[in-house]
Protein backbone atom coordinates (compact mmCIF):
# COMPACT_ATOMS: atom_id res chain seq x y z
CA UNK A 1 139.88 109.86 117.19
CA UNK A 2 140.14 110.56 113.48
CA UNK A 3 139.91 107.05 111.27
CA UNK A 4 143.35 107.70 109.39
CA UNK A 5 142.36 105.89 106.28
CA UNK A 6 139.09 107.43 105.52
CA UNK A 7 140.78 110.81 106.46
CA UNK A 8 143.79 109.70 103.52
CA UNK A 9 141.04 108.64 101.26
CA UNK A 10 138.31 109.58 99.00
CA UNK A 11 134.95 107.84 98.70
CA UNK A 12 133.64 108.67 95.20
CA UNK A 13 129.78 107.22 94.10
CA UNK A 14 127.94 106.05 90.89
CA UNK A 15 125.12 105.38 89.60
CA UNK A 16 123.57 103.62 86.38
CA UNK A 17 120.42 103.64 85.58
CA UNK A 18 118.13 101.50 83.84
CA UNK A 19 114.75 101.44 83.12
CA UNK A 20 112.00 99.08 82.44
CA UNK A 21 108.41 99.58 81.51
CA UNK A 22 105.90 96.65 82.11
CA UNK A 23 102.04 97.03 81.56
CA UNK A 24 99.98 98.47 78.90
CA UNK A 25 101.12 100.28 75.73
CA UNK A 26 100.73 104.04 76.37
CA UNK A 27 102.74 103.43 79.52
CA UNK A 28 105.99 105.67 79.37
CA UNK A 29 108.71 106.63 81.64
CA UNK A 30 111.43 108.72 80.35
CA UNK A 31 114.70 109.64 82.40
CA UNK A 32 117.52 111.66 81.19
CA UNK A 33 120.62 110.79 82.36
CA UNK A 34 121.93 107.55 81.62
CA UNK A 35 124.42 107.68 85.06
CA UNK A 36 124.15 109.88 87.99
CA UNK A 37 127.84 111.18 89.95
CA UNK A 38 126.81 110.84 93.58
CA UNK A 39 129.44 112.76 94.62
CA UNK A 40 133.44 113.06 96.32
CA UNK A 41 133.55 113.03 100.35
CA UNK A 42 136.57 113.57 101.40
CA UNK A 43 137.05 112.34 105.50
CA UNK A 44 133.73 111.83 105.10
CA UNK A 45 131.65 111.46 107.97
CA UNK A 46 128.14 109.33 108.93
CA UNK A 47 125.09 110.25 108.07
CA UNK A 48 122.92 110.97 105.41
CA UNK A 49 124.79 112.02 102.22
CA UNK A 50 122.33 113.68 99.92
CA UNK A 51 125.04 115.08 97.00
CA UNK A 52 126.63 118.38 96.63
CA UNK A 53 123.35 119.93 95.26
CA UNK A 54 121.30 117.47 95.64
CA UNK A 55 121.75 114.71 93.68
CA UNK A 56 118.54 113.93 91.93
CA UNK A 57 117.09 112.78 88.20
CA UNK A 58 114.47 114.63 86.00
CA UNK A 59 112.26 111.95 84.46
CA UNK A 60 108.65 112.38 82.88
CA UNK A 61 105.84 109.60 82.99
CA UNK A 62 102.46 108.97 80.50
CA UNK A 63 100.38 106.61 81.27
CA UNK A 64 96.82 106.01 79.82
CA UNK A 65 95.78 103.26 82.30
CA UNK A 66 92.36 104.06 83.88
CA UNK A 67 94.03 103.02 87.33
CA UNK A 68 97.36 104.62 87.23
CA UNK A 69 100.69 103.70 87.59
CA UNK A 70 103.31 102.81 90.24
CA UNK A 71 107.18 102.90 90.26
CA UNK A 72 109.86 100.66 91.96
CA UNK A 73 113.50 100.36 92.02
CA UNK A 74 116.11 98.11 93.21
CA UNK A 75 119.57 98.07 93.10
CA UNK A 76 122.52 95.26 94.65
CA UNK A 77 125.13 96.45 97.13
CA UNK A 78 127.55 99.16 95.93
CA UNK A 79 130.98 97.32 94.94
CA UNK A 80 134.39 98.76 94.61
CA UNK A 81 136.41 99.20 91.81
CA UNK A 82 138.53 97.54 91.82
CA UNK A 83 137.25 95.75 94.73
CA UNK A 84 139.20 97.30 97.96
CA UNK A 85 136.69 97.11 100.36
CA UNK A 86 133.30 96.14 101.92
CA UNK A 87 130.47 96.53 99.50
CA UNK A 88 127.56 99.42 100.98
CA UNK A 89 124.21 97.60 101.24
CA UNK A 90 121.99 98.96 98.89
CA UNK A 91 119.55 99.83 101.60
CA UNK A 92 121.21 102.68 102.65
CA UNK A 93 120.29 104.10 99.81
CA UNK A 94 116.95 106.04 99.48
CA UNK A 95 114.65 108.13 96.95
CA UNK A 96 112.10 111.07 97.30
CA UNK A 97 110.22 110.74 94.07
CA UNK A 98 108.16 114.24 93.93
CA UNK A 99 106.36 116.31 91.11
CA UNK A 100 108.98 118.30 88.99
CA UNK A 101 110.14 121.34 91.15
CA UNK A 102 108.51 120.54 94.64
CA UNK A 103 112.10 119.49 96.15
CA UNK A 104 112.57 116.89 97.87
CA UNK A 105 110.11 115.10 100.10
CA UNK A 106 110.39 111.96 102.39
CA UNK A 107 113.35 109.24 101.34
CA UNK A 108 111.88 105.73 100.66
CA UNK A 109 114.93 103.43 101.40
CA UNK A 110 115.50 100.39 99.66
CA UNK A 111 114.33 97.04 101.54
CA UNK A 112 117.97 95.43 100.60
CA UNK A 113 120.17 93.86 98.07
CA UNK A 114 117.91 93.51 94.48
CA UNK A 115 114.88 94.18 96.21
CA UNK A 116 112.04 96.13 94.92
CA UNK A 117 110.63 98.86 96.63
CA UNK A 118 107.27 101.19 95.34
CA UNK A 119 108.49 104.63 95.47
CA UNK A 120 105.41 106.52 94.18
CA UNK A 121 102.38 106.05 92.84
CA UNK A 122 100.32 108.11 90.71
CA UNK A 123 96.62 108.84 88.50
CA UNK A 124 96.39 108.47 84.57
CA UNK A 125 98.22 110.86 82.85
CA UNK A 126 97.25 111.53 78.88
CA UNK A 127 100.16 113.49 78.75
CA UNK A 128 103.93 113.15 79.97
CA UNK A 129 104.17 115.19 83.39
CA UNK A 130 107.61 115.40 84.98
CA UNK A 131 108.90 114.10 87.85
CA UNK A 132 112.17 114.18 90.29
CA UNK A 133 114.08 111.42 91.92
CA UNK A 134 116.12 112.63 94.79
CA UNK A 135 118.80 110.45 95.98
CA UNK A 136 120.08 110.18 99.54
CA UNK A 137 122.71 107.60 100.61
CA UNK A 138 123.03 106.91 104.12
CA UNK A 139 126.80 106.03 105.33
CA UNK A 140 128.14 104.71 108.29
CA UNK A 141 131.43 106.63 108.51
CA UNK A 142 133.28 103.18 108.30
CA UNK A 143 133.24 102.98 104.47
CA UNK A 144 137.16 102.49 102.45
CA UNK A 145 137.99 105.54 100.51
CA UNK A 146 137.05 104.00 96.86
CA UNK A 147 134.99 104.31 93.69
CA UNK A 148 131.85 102.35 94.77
CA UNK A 149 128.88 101.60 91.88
CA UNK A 150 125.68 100.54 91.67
CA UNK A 151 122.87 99.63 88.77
CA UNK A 152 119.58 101.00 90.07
CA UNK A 153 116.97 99.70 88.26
CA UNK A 154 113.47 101.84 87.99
CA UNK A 155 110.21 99.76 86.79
CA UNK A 156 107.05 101.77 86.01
CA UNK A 157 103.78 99.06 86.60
CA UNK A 158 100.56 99.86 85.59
CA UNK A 159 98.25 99.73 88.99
CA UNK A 160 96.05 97.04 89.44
């Protein structure tokens, strides 16, 4: 049986992203886009929604600290707008966070609502080296047909 109002609908998804750098001068993360579009579904189903192409960020880290560098990100609960419906729990969504052109690799979901998880970890870099973020939001098929946003927000740590 076809949910009529997901069928009549349109689930649209955002994105912004901010950044924050903690540690050591010579410590830099760089991302390029300020917001990501997640993507349309129309009569969308369950499953793992990964974005028409798929969605990911290019971003580039430097980092002179003798024992590298880590990076988290956390995120609340996607919301409506205006608010229509349930909110998606921000640990449906996920990130592969691979070396510049690899594709992507395994999805590290969030833990839950603005809470941190390590997505990758990496050696010193003298120079900036580029990375991808691939984005993968998992849906339940019960979602309302809305705009639904979310502020991720990406820390780069120096390792211990």
């Amino acid at each position: 049986m076809v949910n009529r109002r997901l069928a009549a609908g349109v689930l649209v998804l955002a994105l912004i992203l901010v950044l924050a750098v903690t540690g050591m001068a010579g410590t830099v993360m760089q991302i390029t886009e300020p917001d990501i579009a997640f993507g349309s579904y129309a009569a969308f189903t369950s499953g793992v929604q990964t974005g028409t192409t798929p969605a990911y960020l290019n971003t580039s880290i430097r980092c002179n600290n003798q024992s590298g560098w880590h990076v988290t990100a956390q995120a609340p609960d996607f919301q409506t707008t205006p608010p229509n419906g349930d909110p998606i729990p921000a640990a449906r969504l996920g990130f592969s966070f691979v070396q510049n052109g690899t594709g992507p690799g395994t999805y590290i979901y969030l833990p839950g609502s603005n809470t941190p998880a390590t997505l990758y970890s990496g050696p010193r870099h003298n120079q900036a080296v580029p990375y991808d973020i691939y984005l993968a939001l998992s849906l339940s098929g019960t979602e309302s047909p809305g705009s639904y946003t979310t502020t991720v927000l990406f820390t780069l740590h120096d390792s211990p």
